[in-house]
C-alpha atoms as a PDB file:
ATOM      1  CA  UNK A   1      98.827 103.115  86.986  1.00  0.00           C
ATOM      2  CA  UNK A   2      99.928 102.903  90.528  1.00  0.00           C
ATOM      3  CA  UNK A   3     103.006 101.654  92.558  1.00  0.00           C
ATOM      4  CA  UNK A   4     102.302  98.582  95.075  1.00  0.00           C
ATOM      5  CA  UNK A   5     104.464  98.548  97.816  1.00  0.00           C
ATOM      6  CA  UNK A   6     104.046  94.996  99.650  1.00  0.00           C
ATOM      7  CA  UNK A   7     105.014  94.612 103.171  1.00  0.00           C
ATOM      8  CA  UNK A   8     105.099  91.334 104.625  1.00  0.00           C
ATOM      9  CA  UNK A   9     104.661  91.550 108.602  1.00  0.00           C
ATOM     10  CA  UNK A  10     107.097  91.103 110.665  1.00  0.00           C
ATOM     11  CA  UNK A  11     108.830  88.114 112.412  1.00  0.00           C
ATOM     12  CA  UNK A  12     105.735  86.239 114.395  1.00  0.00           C
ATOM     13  CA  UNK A  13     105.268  84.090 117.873  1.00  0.00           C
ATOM     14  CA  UNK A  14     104.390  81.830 114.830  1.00  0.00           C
ATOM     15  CA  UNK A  15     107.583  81.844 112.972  1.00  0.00           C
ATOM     16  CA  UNK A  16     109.912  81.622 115.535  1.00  0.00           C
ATOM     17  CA  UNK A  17     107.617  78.339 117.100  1.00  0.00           C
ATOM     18  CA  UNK A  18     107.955  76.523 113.641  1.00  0.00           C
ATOM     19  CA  UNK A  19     104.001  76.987 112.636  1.00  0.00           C
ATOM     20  CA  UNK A  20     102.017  77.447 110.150  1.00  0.00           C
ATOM     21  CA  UNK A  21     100.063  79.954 111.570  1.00  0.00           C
ATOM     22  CA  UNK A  22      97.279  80.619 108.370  1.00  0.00           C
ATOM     23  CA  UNK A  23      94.198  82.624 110.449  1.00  0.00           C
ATOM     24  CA  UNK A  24      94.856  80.404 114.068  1.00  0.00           C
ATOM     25  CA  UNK A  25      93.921  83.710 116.507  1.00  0.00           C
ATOM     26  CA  UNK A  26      96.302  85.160 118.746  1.00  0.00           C
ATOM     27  CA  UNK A  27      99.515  85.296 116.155  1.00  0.00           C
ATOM     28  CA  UNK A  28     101.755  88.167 117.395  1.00  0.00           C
ATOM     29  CA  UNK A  29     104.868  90.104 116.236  1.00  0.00           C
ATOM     30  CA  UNK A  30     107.845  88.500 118.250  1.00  0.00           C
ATOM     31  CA  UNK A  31     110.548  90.890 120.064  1.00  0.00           C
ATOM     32  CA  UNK A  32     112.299  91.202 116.452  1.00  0.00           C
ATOM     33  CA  UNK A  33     109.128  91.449 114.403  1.00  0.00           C
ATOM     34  CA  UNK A  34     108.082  94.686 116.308  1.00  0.00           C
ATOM     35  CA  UNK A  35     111.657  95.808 115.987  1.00  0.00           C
ATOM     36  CA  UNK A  36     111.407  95.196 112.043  1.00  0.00           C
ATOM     37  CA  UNK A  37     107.652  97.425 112.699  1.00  0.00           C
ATOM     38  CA  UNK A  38     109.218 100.247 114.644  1.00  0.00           C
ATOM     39  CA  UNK A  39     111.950 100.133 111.762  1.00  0.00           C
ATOM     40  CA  UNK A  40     109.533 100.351 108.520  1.00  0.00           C
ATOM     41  CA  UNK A  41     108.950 104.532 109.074  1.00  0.00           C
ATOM     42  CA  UNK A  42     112.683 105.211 108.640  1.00  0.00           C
ATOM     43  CA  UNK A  43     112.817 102.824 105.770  1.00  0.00           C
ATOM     44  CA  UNK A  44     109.738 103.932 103.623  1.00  0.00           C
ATOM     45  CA  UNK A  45     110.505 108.116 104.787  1.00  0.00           C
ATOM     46  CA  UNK A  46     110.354 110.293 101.964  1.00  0.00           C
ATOM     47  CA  UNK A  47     107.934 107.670  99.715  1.00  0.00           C
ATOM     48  CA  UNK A  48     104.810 109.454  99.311  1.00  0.00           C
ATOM     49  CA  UNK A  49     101.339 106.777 100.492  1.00  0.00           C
ATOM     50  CA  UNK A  50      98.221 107.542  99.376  1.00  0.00           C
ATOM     51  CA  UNK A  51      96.775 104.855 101.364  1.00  0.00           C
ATOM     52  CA  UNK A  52      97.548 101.785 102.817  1.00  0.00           C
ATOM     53  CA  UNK A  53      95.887  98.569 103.201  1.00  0.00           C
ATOM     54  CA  UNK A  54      96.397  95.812 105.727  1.00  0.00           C
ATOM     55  CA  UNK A  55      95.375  91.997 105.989  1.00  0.00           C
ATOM     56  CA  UNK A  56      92.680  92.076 109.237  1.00  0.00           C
ATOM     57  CA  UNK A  57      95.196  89.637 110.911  1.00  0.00           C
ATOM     58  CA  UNK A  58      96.842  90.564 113.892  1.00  0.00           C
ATOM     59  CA  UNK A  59     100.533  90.455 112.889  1.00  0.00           C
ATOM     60  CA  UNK A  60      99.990  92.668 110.232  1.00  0.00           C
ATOM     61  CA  UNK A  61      97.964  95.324 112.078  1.00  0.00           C
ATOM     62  CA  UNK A  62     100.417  95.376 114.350  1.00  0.00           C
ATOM     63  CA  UNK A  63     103.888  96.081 111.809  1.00  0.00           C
ATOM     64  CA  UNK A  64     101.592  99.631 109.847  1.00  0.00           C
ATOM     65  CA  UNK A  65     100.925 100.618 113.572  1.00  0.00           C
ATOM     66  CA  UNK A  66     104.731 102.578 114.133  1.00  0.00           C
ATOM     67  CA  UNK A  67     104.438 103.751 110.506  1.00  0.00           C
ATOM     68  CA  UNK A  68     100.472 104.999 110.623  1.00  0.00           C
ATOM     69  CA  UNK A  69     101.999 106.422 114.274  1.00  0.00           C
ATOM     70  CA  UNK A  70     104.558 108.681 111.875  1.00  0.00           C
ATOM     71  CA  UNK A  71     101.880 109.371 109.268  1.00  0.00           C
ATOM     72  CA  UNK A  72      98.452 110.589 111.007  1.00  0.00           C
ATOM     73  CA  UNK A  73      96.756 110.956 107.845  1.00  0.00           C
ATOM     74  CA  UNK A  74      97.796 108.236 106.370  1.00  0.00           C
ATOM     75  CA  UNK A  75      94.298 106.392 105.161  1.00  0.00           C
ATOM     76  CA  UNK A  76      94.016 102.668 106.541  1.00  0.00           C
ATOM     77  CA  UNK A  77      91.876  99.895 104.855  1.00  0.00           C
ATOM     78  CA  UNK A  78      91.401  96.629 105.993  1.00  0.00           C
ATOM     79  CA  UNK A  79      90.535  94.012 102.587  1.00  0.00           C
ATOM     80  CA  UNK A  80      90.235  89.985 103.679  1.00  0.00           C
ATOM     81  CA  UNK A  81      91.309  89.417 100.296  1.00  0.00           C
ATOM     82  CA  UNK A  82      95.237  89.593 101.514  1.00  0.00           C
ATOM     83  CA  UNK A  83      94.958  87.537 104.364  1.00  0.00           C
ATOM     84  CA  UNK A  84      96.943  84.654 104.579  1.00  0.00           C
ATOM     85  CA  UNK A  85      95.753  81.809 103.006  1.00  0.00           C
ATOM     86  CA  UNK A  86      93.318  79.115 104.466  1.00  0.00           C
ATOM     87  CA  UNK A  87      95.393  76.813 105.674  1.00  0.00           C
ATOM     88  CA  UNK A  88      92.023  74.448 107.065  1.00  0.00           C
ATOM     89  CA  UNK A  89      93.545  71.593 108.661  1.00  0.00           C
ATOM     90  CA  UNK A  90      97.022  72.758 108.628  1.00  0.00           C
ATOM     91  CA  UNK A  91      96.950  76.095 110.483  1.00  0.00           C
ATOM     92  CA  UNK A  92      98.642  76.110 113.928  1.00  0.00           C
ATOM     93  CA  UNK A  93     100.717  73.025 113.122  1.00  0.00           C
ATOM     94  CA  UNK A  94     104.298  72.558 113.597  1.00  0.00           C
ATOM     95  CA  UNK A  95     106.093  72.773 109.781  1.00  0.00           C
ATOM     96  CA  UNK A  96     108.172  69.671 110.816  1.00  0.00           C
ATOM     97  CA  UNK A  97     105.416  67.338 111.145  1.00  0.00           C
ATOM     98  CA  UNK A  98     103.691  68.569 107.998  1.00  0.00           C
ATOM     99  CA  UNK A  99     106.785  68.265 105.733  1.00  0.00           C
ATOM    100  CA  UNK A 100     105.989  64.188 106.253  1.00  0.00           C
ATOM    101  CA  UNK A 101     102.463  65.026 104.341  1.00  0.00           C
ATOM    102  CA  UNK A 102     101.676  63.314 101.219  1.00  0.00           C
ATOM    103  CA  UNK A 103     100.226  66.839 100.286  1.00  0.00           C
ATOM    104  CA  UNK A 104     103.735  69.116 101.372  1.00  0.00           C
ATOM    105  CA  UNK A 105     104.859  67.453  97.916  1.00  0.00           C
ATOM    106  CA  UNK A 106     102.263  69.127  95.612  1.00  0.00           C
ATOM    107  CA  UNK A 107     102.277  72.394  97.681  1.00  0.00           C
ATOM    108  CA  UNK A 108     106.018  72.759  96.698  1.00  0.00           C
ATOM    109  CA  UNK A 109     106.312  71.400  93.320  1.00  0.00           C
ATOM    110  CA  UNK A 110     102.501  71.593  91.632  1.00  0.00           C
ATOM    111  CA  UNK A 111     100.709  73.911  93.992  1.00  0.00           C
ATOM    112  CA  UNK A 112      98.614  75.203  91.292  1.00  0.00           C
ATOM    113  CA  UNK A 113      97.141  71.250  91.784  1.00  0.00           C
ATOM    114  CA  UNK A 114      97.170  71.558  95.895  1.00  0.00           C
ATOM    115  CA  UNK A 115      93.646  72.270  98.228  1.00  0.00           C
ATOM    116  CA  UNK A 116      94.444  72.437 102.216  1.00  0.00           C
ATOM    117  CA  UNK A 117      92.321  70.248 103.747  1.00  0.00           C
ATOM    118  CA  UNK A 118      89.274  72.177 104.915  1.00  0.00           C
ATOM    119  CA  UNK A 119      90.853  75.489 103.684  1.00  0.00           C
ATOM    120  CA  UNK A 120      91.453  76.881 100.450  1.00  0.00           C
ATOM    121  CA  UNK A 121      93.427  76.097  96.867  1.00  0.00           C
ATOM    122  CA  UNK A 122      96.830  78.021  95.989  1.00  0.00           C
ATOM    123  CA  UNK A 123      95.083  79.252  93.011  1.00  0.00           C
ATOM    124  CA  UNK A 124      92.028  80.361  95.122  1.00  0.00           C
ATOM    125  CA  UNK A 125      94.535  81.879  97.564  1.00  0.00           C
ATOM    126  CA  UNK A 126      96.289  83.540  94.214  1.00  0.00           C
ATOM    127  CA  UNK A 127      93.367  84.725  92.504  1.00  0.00           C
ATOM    128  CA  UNK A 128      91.587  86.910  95.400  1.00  0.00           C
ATOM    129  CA  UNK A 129      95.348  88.322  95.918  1.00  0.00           C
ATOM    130  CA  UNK A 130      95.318  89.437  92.449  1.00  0.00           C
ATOM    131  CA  UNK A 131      91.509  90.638  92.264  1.00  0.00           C
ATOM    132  CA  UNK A 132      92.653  92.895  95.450  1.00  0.00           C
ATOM    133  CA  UNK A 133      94.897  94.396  93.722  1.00  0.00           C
ATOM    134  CA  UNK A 134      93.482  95.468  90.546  1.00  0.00           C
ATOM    135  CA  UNK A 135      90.888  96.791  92.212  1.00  0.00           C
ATOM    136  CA  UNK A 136      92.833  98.559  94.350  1.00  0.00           C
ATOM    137  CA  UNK A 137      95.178  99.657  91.799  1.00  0.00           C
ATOM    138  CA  UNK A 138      92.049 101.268  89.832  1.00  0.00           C
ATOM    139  CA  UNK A 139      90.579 102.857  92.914  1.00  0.00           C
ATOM    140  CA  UNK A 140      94.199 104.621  93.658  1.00  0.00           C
ATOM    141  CA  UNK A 141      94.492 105.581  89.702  1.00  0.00           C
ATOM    142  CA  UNK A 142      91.083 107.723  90.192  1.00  0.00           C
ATOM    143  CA  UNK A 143      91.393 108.976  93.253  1.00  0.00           C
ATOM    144  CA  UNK A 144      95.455 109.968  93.484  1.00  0.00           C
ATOM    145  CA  UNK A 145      96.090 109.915  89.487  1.00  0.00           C
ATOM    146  CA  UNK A 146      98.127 107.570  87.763  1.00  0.00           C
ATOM    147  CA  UNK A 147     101.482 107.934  89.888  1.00  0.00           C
ATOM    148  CA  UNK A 148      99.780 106.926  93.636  1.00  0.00           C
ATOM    149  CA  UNK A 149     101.832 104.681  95.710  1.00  0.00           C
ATOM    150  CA  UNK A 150     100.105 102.689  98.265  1.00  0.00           C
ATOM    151  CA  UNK A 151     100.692 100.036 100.350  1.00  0.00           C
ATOM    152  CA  UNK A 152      99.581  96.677 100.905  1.00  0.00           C
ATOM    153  CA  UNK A 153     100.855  94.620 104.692  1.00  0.00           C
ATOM    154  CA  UNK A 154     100.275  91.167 103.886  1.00  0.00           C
ATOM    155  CA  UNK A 155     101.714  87.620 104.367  1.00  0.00           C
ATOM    156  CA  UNK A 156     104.393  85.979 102.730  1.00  0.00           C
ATOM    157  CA  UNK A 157     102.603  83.166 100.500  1.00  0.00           C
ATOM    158  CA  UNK A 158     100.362  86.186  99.496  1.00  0.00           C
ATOM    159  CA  UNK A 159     102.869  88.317  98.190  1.00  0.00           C
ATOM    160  CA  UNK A 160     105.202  85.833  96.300  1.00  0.00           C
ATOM    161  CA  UNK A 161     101.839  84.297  94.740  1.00  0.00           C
ATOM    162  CA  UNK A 162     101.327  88.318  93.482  1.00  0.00           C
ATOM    163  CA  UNK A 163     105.208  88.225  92.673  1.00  0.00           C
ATOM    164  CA  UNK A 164     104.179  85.521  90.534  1.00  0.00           C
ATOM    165  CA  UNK A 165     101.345  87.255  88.609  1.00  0.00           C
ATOM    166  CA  UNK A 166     103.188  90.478  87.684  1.00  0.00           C
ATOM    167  CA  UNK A 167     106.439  88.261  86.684  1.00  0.00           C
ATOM    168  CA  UNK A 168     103.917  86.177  84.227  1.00  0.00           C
ATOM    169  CA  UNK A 169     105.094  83.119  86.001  1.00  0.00           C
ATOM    170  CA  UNK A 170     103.173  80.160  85.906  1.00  0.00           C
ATOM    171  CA  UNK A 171     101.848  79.819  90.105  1.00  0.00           C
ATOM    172  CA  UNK A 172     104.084  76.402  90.380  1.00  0.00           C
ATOM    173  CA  UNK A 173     106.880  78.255  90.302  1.00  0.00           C
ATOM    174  CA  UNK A 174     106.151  80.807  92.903  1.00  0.00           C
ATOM    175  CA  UNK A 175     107.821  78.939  95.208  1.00  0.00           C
ATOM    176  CA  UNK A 176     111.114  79.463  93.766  1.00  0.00           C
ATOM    177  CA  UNK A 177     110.161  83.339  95.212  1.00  0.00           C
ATOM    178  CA  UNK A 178     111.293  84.236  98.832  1.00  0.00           C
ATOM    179  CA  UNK A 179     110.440  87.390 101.352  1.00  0.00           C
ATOM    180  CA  UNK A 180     111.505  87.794 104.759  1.00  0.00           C
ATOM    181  CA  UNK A 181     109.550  89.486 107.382  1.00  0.00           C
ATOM    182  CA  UNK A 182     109.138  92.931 107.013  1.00  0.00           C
ATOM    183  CA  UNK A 183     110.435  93.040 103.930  1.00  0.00           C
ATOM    184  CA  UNK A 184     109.670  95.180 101.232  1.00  0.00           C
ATOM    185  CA  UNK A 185     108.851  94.505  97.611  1.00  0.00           C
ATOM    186  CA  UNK A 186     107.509  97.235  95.170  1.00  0.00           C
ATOM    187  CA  UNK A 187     105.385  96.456  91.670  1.00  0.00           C
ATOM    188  CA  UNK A 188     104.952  99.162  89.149  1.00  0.00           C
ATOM    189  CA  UNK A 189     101.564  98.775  87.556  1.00  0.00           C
ATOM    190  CA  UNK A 190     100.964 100.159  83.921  1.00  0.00           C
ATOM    191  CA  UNK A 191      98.469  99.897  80.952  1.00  0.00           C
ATOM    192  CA  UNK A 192     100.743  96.816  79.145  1.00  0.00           C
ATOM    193  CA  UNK A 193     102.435  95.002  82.086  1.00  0.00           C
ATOM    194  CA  UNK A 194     103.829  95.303  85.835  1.00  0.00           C
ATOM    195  CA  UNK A 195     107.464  95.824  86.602  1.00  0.00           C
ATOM    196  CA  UNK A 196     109.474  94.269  89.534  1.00  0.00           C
ATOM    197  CA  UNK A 197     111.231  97.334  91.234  1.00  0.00           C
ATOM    198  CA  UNK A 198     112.382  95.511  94.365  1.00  0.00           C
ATOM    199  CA  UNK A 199     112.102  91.862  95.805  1.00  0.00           C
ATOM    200  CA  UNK A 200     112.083  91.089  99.636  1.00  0.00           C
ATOM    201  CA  UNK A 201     114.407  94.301 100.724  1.00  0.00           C
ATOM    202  CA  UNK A 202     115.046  94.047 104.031  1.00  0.00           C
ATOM    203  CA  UNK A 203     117.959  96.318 104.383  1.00  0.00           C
ATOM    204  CA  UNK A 204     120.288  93.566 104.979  1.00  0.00           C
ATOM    205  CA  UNK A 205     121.883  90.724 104.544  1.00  0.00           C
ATOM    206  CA  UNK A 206     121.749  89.021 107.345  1.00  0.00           C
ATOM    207  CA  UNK A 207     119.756  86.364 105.766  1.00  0.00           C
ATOM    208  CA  UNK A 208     122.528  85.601 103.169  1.00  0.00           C
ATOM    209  CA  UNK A 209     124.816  84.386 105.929  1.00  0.00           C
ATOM    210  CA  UNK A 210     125.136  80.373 107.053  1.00  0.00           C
ATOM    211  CA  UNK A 211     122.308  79.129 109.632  1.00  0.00           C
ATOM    212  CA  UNK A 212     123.198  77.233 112.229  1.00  0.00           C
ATOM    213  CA  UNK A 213     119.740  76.896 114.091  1.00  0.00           C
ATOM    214  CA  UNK A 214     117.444  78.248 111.856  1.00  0.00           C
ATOM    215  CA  UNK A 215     114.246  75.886 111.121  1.00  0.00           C
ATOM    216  CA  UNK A 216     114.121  77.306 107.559  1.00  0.00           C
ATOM    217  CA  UNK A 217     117.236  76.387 106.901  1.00  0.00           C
ATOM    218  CA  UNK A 218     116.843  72.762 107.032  1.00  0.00           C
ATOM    219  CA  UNK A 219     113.874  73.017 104.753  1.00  0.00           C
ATOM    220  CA  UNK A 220     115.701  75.028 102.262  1.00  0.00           C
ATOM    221  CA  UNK A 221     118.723  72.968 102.256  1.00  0.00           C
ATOM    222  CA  UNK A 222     116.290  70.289 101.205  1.00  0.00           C
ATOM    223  CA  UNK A 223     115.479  72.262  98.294  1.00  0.00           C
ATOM    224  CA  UNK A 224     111.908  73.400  99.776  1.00  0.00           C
ATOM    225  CA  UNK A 225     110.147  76.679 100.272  1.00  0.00           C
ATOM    226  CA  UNK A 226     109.169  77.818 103.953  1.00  0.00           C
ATOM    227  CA  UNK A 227     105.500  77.567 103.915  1.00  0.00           C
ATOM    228  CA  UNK A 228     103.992  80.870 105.183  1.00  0.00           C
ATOM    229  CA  UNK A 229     107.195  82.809 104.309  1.00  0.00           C
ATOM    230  CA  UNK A 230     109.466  81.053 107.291  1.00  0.00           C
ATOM    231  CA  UNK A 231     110.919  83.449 110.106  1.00  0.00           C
ATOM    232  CA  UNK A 232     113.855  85.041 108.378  1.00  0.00           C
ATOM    233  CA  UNK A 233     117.519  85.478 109.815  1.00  0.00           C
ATOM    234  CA  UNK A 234     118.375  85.991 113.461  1.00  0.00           C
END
């Protein structure tokens, strides 16, 4: 079966401001996030893409445009299915002011249990990831044969909830996953289980170094995961 390579966007308006940004219009790549775009050609040259696939959101769009600028033929589709989740009520706040919600507690330790307030569930959020990709997984097995890689730009609760499903790992843990903007993690699909071949690459390890001023970092420290993904080093 086929090779997933996930792509989270890169580094958003959104990140760097400290919000959630879910589906609130108007979320951009930042200065670094279209730096981390004009980057991604170099980093996936050589890896043969039958197709790739994007999230309809903005941010996303925006990181496959350098590499679908290298690749002319390179086949774009557009599935709603790996958009970022429904947020509801949440989207477009500030992650500081939500960490003081009753409901930040179940998102990071049950979220299998936690529904946004007029959005979605984790598990909904999960479960249309997952239907996207087998489907797309059988659609690139009959149309490329068994060995098609293709590519999926998406958003960073997205991925680590798919992380999740090929690991076998119950969804309340998927927050012990992480993936930075722009980074790359690959799945191996076959006929008896997935394989992890890579987790969050970025390149570097920039991330691995003490924060200072980083948002994230005070949230991690306190032994929670970024919602949304979180804005990465630098």
């Amino acid at each position: 079966m086929a090779t997933l390579i996930l792509v989270r966007h890169g580094r958003s308006t959104a990140n760097t401001a400290g919000l959630l940004a879910g589906w609130t219009p108007g979320v951009v790549l930042d200065a670094r996030g279209a730096g981390q775009a004009a980057a991604l050609p170099a980093r996936l040259a050589g890896l043969p893409l039958a197709a790739a696939v994007t999230s309809p959101l903005e941010r996303c769009r925006q990181t496959l445009e350098p590499l679908l600028a290298a690749r002319p033929g390179l086949a774009l589709h557009t599935d709603d299915r790996i958009g970022e989740c429904h947020y509801g009520d949440w989207s477009g706040r500030k992650l500081s002011e939500l960490a003081d919600e009753p409901l930040m507690k179940i998102v990071q330790q049950h979220p299998s249990a936690a529904a946004f307030p007029g959005g979605e569930s984790m598990r909904a959020m999960q479960a249309r990831a997952v239907d996207a990709v087998r489907d797309w997984n059988a659609r690139m097995d009959e149309e490329h044969g068994h060995d098609a890689v293709y590519l999926m730009c998406s958003h960073g609760d997205i991925i680590k909830s798919l992380v999740a499903d090929a690991l076998g790992m119950h969804l309340d843990l998927f927050q012990r996953i992480h993936v930075d903007p722009c980074s790359v993690t690959a799945i191996r699909y076959t006929p008896s289980r997935p394989f992890l071949l890579r987790l969050g690459d970025t390149g570097d390890f920039d991330s691995f170094a003490p924060r200072e001023s980083n948002a994230d970092k005070a949230v991690e420290d306190g032994g929670n995961a970024v919602v949304g993904g979180g804005a990465g080093a630098g």
